[in-house]
N, C-alpha and C. Protein backbone atom coordinates (compact mmCIF):
# COMPACT_ATOMS: atom_id res chain seq x y z
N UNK A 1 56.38 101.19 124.18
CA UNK A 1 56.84 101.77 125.42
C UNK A 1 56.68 103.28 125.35
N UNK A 2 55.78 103.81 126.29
CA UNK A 2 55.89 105.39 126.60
C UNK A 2 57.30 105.95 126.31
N UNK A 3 57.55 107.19 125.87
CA UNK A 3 58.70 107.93 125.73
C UNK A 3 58.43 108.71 126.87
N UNK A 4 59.71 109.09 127.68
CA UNK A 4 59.58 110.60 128.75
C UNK A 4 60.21 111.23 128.41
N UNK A 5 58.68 112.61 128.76
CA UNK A 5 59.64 113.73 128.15
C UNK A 5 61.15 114.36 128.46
N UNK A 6 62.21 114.51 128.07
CA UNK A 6 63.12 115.16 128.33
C UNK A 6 63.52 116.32 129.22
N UNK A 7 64.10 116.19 130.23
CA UNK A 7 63.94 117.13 131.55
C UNK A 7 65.80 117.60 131.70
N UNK A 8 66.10 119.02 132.16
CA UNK A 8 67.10 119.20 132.91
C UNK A 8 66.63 119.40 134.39
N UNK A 9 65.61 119.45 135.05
CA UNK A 9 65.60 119.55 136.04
C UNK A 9 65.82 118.38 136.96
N UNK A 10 66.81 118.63 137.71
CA UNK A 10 67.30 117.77 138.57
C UNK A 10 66.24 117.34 139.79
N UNK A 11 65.18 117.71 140.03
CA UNK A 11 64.99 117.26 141.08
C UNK A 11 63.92 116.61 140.03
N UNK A 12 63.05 116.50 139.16
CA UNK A 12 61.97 116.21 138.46
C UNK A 12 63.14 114.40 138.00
N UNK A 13 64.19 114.81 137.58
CA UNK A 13 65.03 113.76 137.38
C UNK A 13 65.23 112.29 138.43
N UNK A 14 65.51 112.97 139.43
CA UNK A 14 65.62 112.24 140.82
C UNK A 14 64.25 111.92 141.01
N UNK A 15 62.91 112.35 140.90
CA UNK A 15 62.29 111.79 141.69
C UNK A 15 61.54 111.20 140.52
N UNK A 16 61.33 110.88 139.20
CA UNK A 16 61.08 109.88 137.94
C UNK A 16 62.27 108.41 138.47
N UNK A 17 63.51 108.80 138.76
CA UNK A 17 64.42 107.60 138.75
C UNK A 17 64.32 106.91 140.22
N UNK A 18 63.98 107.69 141.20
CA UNK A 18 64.04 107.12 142.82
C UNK A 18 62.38 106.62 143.28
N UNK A 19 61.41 107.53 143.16
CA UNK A 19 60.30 107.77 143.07
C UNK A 19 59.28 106.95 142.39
N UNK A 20 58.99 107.54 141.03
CA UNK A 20 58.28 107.31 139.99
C UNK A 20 56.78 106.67 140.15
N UNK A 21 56.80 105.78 140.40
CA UNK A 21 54.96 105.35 140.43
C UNK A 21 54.83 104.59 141.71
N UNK A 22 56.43 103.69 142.36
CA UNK A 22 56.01 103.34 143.75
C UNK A 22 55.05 104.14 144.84
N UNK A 23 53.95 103.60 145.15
CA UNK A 23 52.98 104.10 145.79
C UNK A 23 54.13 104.40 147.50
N UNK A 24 54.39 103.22 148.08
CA UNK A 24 55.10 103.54 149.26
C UNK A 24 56.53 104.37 149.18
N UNK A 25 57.00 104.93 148.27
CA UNK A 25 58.08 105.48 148.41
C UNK A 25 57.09 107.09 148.32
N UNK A 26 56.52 107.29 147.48
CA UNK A 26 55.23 108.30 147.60
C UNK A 26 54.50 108.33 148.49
N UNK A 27 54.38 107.55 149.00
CA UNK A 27 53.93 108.17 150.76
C UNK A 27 55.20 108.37 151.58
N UNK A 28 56.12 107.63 151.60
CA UNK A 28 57.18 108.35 152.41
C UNK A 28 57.55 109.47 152.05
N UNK A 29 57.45 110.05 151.06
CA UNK A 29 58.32 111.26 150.64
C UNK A 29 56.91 112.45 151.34
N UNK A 30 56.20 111.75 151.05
CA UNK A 30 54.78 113.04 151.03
C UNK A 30 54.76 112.95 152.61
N UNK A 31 54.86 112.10 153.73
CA UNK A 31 55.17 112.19 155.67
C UNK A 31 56.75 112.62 155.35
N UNK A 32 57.45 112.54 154.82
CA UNK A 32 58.63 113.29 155.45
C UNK A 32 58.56 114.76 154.90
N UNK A 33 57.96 115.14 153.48
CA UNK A 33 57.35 116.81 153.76
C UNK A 33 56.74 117.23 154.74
N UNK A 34 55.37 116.62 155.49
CA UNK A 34 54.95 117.26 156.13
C UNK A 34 55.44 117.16 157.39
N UNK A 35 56.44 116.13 157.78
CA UNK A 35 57.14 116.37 159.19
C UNK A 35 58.50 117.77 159.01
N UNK A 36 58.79 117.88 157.67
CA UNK A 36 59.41 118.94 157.73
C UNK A 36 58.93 120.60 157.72
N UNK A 37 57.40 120.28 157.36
CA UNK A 37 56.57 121.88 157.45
C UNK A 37 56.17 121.93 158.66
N UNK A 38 55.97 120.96 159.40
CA UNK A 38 55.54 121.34 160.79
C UNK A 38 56.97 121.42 161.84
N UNK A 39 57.85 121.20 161.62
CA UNK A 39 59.23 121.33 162.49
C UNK A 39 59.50 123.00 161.76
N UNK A 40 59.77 123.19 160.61
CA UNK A 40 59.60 124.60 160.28
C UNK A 40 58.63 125.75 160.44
N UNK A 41 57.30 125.00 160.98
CA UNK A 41 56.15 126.08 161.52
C UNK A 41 56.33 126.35 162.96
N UNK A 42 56.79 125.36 163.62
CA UNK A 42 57.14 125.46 165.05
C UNK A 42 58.47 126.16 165.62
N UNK A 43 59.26 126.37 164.68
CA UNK A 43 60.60 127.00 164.67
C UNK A 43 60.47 128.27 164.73
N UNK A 44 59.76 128.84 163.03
CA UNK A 44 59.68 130.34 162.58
C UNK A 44 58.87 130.73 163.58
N UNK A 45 57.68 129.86 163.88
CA UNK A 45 56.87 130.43 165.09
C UNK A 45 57.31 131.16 166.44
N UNK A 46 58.65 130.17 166.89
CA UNK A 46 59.55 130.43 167.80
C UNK A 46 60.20 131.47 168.07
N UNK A 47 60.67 131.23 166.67
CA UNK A 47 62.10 132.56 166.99
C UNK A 47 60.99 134.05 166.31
N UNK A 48 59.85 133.88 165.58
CA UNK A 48 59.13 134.95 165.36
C UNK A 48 58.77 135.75 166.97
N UNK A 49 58.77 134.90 167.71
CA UNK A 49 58.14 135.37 169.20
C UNK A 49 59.44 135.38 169.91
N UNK A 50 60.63 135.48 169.19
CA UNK A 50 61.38 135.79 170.16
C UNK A 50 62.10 134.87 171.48
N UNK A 51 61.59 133.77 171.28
CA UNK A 51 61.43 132.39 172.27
C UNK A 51 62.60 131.63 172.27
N UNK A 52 63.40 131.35 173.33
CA UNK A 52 64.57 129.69 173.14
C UNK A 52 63.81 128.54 173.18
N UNK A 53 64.02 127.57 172.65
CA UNK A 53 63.49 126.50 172.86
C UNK A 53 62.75 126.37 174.27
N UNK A 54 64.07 126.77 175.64
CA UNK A 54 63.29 126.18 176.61
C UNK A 54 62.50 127.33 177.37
N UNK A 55 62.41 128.49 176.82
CA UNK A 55 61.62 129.36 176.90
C UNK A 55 59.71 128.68 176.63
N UNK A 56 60.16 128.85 175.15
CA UNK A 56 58.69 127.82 174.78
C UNK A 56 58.04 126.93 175.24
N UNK A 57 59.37 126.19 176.36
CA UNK A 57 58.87 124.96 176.48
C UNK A 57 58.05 125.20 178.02
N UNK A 58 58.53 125.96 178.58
CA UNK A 58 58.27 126.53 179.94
C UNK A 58 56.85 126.87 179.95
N UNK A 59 56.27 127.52 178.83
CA UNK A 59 55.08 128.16 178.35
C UNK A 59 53.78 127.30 178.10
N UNK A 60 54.59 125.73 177.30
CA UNK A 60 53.80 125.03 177.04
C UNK A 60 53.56 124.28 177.92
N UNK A 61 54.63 123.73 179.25
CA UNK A 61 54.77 122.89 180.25
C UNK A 61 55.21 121.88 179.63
N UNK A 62 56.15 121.78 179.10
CA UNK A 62 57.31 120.49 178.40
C UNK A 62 58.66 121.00 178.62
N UNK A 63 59.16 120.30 178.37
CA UNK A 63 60.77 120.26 177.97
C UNK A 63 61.58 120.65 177.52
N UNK A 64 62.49 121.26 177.33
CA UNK A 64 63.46 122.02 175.80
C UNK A 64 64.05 120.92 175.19
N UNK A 65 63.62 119.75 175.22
CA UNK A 65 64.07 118.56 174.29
C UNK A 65 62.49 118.18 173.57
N UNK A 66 61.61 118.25 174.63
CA UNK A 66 60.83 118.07 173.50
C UNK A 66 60.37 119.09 172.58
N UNK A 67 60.74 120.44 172.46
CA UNK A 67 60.60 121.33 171.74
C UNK A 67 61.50 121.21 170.75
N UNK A 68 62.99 120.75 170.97
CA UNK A 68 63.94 120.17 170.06
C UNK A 68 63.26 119.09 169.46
N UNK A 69 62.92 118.22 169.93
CA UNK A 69 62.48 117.19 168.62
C UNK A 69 61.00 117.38 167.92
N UNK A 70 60.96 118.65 167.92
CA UNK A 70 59.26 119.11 167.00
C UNK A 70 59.83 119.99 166.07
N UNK A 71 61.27 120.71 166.32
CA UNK A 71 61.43 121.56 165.39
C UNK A 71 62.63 120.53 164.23
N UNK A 72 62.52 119.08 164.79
CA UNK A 72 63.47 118.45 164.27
C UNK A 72 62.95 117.78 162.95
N UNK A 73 62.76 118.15 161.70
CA UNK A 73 62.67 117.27 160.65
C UNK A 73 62.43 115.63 160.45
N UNK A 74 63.54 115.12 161.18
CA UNK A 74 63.30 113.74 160.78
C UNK A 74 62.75 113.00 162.33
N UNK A 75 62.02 114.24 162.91
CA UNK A 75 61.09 113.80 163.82
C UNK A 75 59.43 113.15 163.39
N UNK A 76 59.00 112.42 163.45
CA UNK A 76 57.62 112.12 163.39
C UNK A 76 56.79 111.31 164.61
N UNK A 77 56.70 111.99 165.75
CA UNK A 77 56.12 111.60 166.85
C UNK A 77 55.15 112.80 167.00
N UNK A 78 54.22 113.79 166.09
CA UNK A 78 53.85 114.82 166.22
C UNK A 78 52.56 114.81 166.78
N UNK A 79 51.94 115.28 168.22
CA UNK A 79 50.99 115.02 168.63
C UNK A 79 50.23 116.01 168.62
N UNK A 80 49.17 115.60 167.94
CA UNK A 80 47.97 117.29 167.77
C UNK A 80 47.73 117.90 168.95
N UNK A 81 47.93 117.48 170.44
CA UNK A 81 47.57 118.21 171.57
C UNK A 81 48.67 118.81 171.49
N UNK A 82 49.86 118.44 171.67
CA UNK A 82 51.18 118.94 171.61
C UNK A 82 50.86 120.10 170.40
N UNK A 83 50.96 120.40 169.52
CA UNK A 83 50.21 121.41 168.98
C UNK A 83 49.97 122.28 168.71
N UNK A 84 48.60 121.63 169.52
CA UNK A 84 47.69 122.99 170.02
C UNK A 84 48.49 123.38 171.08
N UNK A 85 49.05 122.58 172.19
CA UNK A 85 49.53 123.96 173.25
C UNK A 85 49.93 124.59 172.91
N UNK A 86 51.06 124.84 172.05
CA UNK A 86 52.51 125.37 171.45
C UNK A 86 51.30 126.55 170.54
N UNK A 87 50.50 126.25 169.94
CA UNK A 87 49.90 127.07 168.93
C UNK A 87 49.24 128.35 170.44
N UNK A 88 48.40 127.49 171.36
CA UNK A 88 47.87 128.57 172.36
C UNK A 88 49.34 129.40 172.45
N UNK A 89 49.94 128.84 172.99
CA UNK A 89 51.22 129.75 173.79
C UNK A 89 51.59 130.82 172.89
N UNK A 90 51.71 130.78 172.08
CA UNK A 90 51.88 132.09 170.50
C UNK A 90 51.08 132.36 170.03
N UNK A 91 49.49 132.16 170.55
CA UNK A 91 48.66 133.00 170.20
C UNK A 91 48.16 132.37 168.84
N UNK A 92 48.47 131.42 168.45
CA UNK A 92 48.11 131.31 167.37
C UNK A 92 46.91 129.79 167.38
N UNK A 93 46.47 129.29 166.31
CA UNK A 93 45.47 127.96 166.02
C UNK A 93 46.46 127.05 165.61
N UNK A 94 45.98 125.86 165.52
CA UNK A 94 46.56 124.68 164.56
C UNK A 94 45.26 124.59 163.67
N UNK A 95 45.48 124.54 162.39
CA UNK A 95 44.55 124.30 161.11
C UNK A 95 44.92 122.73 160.90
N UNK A 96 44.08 122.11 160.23
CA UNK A 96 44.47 120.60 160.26
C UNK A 96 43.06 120.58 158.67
N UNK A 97 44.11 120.42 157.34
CA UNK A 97 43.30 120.15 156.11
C UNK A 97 43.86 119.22 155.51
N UNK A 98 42.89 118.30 154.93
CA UNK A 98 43.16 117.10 153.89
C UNK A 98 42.69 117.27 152.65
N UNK A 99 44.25 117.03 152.06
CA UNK A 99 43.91 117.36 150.52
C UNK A 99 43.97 115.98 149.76
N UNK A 100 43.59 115.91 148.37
CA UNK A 100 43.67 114.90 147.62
C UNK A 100 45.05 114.91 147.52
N UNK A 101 45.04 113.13 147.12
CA UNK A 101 46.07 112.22 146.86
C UNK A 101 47.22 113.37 145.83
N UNK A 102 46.25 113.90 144.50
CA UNK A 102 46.92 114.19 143.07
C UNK A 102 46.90 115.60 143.15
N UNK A 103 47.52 116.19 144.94
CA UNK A 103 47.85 117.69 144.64
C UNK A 103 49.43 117.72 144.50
N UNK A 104 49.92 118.96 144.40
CA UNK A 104 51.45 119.67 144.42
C UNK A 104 52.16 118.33 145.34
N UNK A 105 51.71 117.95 146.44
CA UNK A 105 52.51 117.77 147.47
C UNK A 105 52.95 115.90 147.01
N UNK A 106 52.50 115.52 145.98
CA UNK A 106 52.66 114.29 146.25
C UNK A 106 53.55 113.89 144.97
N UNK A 107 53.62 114.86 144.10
CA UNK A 107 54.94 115.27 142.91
C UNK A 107 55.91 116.24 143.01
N UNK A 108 56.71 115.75 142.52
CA UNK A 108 57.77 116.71 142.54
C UNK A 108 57.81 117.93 142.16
């Protein structure tokens, strides 16, 4: 039987004991990061410009609820047009890159 190496880090801990080699718990963890970087890109974006929700939303032609549930974490209804408007309206792009399976994002 493999020995593991000895860790105090708690989160390296948690995710060997919760985690570990299940492929589907590793994809859930790796969609609920990236629904949380894009609710945090759409936020900082926000309040960087100075914007209320239904400010933004006015801009994009939506809702101040649906601007609430993009900056919401355990949202995953994220639509690339949806987006891009929000990205036009602040001036900014949406970048859209695929990385391999065995980068940072899929370990702890």
């Amino acid at each position: 039987m493999k020995k593991t190496k000895r860790t105090t880090d708690a989160v390296r801990i948690l995710h060997r004991r919760y985690i570990g080699n299940d492929r589907e718990r590793k994809e859930s963890l790796q969609q609920e990061r990236e629904n949380i970087g894009i609710a945090e890109q759409v936020y900082n974006l926000r309040t960087q410009a100075n914007l209320s929700q239904k400010e933004l939303a006015d801009l994009v032609g939506t809702t101040q609820s649906a601007i609430s549930r993009l900056e919401d974490a355990d949202y995953d209804g994220h639509s690339l047009t949806m987006l891009r408007k929000i990205a036009a309206a602040l001036n900014q792009h949406v970048e859209v890159r695929f990385v391999p399976n065995d980068s940072q994002y899929t370990h702890a």
